[in-house]
C-alpha atoms as a PDB file:
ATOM      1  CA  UNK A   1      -7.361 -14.987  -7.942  1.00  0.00           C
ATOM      2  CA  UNK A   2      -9.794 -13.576  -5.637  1.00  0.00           C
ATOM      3  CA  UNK A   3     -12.351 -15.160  -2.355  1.00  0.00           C
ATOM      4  CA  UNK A   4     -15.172 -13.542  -1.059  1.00  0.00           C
ATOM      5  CA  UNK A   5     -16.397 -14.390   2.351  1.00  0.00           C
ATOM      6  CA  UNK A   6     -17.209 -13.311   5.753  1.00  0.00           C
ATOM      7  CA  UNK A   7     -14.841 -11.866   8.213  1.00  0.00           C
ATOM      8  CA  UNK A   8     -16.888 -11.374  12.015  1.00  0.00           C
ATOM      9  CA  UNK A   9     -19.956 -11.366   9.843  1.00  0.00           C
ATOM     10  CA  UNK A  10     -18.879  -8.960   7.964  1.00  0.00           C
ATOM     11  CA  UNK A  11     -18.670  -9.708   3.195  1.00  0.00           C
ATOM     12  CA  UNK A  12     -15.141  -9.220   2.755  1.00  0.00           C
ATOM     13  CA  UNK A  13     -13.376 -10.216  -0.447  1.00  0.00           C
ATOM     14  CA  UNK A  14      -9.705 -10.502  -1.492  1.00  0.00           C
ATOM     15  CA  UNK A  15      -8.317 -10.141  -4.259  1.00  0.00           C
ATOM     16  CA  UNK A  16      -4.889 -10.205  -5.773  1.00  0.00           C
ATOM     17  CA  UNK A  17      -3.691  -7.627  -7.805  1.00  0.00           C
ATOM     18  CA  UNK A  18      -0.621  -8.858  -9.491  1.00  0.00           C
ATOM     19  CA  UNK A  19       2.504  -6.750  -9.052  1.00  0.00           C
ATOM     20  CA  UNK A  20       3.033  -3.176 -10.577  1.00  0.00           C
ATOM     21  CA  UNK A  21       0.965  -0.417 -11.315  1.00  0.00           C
ATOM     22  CA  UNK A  22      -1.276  -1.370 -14.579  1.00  0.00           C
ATOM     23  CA  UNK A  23      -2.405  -4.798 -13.513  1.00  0.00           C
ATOM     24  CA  UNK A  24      -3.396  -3.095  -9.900  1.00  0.00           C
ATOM     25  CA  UNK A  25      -5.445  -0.252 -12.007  1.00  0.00           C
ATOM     26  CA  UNK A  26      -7.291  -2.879 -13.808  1.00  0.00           C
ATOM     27  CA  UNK A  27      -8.299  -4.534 -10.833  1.00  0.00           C
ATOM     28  CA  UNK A  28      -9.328  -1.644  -9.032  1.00  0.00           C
ATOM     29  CA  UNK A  29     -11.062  -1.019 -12.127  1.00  0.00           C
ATOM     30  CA  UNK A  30     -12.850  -4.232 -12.294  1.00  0.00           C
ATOM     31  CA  UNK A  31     -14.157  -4.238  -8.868  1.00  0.00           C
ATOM     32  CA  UNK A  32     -15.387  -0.286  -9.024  1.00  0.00           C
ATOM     33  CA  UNK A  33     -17.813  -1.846 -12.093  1.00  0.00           C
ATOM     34  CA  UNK A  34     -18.771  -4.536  -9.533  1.00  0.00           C
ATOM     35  CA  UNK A  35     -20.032  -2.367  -7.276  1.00  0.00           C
ATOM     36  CA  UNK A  36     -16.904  -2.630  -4.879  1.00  0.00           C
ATOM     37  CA  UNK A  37     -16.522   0.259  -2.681  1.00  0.00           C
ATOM     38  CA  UNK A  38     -13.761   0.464  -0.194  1.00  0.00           C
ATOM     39  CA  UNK A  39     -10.248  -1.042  -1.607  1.00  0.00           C
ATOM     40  CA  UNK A  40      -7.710  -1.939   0.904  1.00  0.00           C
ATOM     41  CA  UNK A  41      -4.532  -2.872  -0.614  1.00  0.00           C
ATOM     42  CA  UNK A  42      -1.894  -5.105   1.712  1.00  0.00           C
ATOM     43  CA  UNK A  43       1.658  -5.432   0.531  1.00  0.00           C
ATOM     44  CA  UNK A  44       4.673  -5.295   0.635  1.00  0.00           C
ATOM     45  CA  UNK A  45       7.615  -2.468   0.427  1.00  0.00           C
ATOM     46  CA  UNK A  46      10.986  -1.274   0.426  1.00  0.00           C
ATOM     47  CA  UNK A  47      12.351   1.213   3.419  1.00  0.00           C
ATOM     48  CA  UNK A  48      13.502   4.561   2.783  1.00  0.00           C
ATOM     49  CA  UNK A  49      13.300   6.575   5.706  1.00  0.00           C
ATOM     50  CA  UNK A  50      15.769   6.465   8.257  1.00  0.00           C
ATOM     51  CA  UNK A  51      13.246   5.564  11.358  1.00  0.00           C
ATOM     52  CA  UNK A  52      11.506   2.887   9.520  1.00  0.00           C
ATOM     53  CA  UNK A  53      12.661  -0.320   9.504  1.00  0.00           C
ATOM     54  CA  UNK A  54      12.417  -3.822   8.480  1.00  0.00           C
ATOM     55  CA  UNK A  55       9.682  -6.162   9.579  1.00  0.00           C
ATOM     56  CA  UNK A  56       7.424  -2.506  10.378  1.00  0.00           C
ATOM     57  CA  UNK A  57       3.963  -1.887   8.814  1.00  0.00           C
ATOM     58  CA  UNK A  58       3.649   1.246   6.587  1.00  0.00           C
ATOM     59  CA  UNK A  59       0.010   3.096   6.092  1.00  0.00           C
ATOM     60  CA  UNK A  60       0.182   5.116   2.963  1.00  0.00           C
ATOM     61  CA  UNK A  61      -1.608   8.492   3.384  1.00  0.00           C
ATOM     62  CA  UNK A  62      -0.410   9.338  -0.052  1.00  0.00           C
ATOM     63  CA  UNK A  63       1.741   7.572  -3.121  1.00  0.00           C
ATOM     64  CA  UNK A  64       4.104   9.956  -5.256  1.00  0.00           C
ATOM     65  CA  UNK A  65       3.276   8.453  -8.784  1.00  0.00           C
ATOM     66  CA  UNK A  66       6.814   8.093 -10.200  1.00  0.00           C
ATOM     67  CA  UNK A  67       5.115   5.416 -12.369  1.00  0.00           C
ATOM     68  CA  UNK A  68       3.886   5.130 -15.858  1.00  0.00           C
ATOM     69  CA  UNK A  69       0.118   4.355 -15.035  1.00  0.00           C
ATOM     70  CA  UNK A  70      -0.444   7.524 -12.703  1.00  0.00           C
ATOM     71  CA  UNK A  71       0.468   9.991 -15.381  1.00  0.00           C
ATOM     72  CA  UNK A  72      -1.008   7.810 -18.092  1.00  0.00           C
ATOM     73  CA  UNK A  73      -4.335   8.391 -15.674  1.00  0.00           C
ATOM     74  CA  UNK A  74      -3.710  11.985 -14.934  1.00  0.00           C
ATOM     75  CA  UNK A  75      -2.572  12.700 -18.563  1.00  0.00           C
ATOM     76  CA  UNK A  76       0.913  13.268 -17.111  1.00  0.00           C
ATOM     77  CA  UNK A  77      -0.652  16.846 -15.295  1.00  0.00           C
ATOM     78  CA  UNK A  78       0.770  16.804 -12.158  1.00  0.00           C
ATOM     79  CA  UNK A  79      -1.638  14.833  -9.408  1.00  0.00           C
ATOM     80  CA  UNK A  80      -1.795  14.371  -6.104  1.00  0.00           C
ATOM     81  CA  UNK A  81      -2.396  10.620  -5.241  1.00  0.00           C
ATOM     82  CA  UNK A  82      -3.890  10.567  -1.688  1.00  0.00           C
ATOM     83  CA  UNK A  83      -5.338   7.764   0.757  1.00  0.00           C
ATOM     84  CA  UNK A  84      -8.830   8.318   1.558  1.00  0.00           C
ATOM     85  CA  UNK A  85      -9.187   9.438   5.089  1.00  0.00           C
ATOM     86  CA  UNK A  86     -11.036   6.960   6.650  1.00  0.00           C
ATOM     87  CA  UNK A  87      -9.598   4.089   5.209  1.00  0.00           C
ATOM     88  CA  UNK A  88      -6.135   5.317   6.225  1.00  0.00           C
ATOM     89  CA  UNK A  89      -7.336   6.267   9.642  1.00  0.00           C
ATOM     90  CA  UNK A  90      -8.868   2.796  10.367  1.00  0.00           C
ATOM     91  CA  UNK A  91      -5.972   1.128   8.912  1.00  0.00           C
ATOM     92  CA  UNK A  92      -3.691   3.348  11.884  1.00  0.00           C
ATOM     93  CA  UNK A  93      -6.195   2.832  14.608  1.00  0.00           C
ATOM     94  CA  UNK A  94      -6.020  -0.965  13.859  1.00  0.00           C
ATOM     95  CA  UNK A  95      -2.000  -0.678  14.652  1.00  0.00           C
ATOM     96  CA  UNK A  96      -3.072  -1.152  17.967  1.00  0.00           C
ATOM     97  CA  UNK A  97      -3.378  -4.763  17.735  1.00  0.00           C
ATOM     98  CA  UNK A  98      -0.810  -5.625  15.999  1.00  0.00           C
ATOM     99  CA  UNK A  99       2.345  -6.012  17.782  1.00  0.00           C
ATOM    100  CA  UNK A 100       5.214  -3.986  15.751  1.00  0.00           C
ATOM    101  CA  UNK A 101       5.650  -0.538  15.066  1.00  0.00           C
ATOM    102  CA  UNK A 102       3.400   0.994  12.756  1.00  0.00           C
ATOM    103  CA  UNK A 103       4.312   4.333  10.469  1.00  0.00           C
ATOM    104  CA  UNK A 104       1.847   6.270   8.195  1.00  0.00           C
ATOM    105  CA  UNK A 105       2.834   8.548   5.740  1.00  0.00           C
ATOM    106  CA  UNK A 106       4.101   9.129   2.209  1.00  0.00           C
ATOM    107  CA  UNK A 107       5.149   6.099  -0.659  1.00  0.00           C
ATOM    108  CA  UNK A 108       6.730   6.630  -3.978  1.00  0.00           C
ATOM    109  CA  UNK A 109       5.428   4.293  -6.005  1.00  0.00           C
ATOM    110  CA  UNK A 110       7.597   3.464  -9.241  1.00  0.00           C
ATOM    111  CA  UNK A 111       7.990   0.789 -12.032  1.00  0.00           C
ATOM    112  CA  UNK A 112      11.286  -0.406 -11.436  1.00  0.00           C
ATOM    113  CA  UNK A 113      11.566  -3.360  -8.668  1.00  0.00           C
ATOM    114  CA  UNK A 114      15.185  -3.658  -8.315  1.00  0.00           C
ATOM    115  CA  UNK A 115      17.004  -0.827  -6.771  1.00  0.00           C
ATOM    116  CA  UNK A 116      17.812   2.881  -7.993  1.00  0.00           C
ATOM    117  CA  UNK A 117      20.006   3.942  -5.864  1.00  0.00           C
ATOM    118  CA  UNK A 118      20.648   7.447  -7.275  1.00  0.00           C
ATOM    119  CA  UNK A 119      16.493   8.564  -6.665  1.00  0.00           C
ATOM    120  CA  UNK A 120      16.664   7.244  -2.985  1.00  0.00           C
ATOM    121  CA  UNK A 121      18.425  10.276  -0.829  1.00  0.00           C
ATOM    122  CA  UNK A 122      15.940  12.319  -3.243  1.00  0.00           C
ATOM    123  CA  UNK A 123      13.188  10.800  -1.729  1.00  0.00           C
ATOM    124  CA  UNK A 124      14.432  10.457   1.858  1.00  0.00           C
ATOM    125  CA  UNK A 125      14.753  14.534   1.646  1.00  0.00           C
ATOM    126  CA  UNK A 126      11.725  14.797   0.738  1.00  0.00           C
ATOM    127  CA  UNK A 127       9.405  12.783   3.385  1.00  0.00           C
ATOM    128  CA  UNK A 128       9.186   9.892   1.545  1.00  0.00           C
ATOM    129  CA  UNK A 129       8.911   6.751   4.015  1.00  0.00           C
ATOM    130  CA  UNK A 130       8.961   3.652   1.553  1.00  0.00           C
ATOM    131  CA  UNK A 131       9.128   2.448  -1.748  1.00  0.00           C
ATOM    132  CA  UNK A 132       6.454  -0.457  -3.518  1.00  0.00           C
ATOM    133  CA  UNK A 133       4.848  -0.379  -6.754  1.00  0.00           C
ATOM    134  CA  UNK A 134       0.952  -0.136  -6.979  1.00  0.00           C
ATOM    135  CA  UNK A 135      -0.302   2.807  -4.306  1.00  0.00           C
ATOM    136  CA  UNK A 136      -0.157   5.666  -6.419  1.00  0.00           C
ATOM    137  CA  UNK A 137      -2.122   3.580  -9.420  1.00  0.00           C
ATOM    138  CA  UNK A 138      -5.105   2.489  -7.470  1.00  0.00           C
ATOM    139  CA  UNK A 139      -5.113   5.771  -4.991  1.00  0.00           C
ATOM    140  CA  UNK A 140      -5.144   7.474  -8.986  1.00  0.00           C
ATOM    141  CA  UNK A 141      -7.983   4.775  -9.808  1.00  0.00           C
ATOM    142  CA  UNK A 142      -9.751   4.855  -7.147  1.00  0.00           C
ATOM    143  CA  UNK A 143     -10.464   8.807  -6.720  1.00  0.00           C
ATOM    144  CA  UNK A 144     -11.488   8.859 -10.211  1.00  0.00           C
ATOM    145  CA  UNK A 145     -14.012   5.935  -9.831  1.00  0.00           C
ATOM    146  CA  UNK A 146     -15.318   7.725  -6.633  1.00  0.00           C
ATOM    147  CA  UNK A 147     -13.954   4.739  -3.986  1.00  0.00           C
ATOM    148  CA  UNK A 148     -12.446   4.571  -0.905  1.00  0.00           C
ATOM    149  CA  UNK A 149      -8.788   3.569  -0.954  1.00  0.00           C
ATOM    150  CA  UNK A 150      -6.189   2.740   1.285  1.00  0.00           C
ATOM    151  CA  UNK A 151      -3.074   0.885   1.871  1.00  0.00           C
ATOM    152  CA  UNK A 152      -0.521  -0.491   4.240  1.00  0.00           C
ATOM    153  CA  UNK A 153       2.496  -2.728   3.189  1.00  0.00           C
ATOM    154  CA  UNK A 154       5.067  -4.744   5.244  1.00  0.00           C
ATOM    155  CA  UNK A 155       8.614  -3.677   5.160  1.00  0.00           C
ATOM    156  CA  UNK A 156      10.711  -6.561   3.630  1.00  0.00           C
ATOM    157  CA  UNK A 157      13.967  -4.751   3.109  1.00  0.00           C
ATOM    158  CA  UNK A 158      15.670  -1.625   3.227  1.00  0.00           C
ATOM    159  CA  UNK A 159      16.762  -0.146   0.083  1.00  0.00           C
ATOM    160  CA  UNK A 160      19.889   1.534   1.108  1.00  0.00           C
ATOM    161  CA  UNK A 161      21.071  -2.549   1.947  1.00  0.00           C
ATOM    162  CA  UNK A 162      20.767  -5.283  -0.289  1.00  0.00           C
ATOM    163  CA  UNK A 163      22.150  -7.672   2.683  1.00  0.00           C
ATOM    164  CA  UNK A 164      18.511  -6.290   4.762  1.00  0.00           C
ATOM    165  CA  UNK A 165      16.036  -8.602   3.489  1.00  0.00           C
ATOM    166  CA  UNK A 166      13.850 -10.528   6.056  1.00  0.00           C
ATOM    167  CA  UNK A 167      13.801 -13.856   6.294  1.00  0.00           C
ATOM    168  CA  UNK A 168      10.823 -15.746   5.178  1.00  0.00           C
ATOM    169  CA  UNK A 169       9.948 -16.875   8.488  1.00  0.00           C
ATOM    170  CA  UNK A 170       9.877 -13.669   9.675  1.00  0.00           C
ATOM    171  CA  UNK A 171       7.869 -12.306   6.850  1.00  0.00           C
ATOM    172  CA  UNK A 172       5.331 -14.603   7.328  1.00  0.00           C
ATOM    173  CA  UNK A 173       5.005 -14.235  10.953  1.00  0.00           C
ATOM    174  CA  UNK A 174       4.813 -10.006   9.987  1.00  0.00           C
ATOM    175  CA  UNK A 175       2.263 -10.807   7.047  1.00  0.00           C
ATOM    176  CA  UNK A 176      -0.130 -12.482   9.708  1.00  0.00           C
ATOM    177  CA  UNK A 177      -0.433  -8.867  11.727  1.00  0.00           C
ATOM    178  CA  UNK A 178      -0.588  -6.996   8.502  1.00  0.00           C
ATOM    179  CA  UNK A 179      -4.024  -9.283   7.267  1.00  0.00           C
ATOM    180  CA  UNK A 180      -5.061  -8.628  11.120  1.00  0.00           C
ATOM    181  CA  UNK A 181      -4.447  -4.821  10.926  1.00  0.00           C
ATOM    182  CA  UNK A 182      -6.012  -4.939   7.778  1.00  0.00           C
ATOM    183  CA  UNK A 183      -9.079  -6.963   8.718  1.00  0.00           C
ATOM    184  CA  UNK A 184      -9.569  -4.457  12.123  1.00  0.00           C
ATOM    185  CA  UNK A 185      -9.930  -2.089   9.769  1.00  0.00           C
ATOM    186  CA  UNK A 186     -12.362  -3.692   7.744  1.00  0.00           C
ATOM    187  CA  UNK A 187     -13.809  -3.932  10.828  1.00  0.00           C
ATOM    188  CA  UNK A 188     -13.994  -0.546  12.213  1.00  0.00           C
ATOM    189  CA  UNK A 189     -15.129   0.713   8.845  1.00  0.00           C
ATOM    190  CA  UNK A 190     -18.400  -1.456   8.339  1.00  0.00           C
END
């Protein structure tokens, strides 16, 4: 499903990707052949890190592609999925008006939704600040089509507790300053 409209006078469109990494390729994709080119992807995530925590916005500035579409992309060569600059730099700036604590840093993007709880100290050693499932894909997509790509998810839960998950009032309320941040930076990059 996807709208296109006008956001301050400003085209903007949205568009859903579906969840996981090979429906968010193909839409990325699709929208690099129609002439789409800035992606901002708003979602949703899993904590890792210690200092993050639930309810707080996340800006990727790169996705480790511990999922099947990277390395089908990258021909399973080792790859570096990274945020363009600007995209991730509006998408920071624009924490300003949003009133919870932003973070910005690395995602691990994987294929598996429900919880692996043997990979996550792995990843908390190594920088990692949240799980989700579709960064890596369409940063992978994206710098191979020649767009601009960023993201910044909403943590939901923690993934070290299964009891952590926000309620759904409170997710919505935290999804309404996640659109904003995302629209400022929309915004600030036009």
């Amino acid at each position: 499903v996807g709208y296109t409209g006008q956001h301050h006078g400003r085209p903007v469109s949205v568009q859903t990707t579906g969840m996981g990494g090979p429906s968010a390729a193909i839409v990325v994709e699709e929208l690099a052949d129609l002439g789409v080119r800035t992606v901002i992807r708003l979602g949703t995530c899993g904590a890792i890190a210690p200092s993050v925590a639930v309810l707080d916005l996340v800006i990727a500035t790169a996705a480790v592609g511990a999922d099947g579409t990277t390395r089908q992309y990258t021909s399973g060569e080792p790859f570096a999925p990274v945020a363009d600059f600007a995209v991730t730099r509006a998408l920071f700036e624009s924490g300003e008006s949003v009133s919870r604590p932003v973070h910005a840093g690395l995602l691990v993007s994987q294929d598996a939704f429900y919880r692996q709880p043997e990979s996550w100290e792995a990843w908390r050693r190594r920088g990692v600040l949240a799980v989700e499932m579709e960064a890596a894909a369409i940063f992978t997509v994206a710098l191979q089509r020649g767009l601009r790509a960023g993201t910044a998810c909403l943590v939901v839960d923690r993934v070290d507790d299964r009891s952590s998950w926000a309620s759904d009032d409170a997710i919505a309320e935290a999804t309404a300053d996640l659109i904003e941040l995302g629209l400022a930076a929309v915004e600030r990059l036009s």
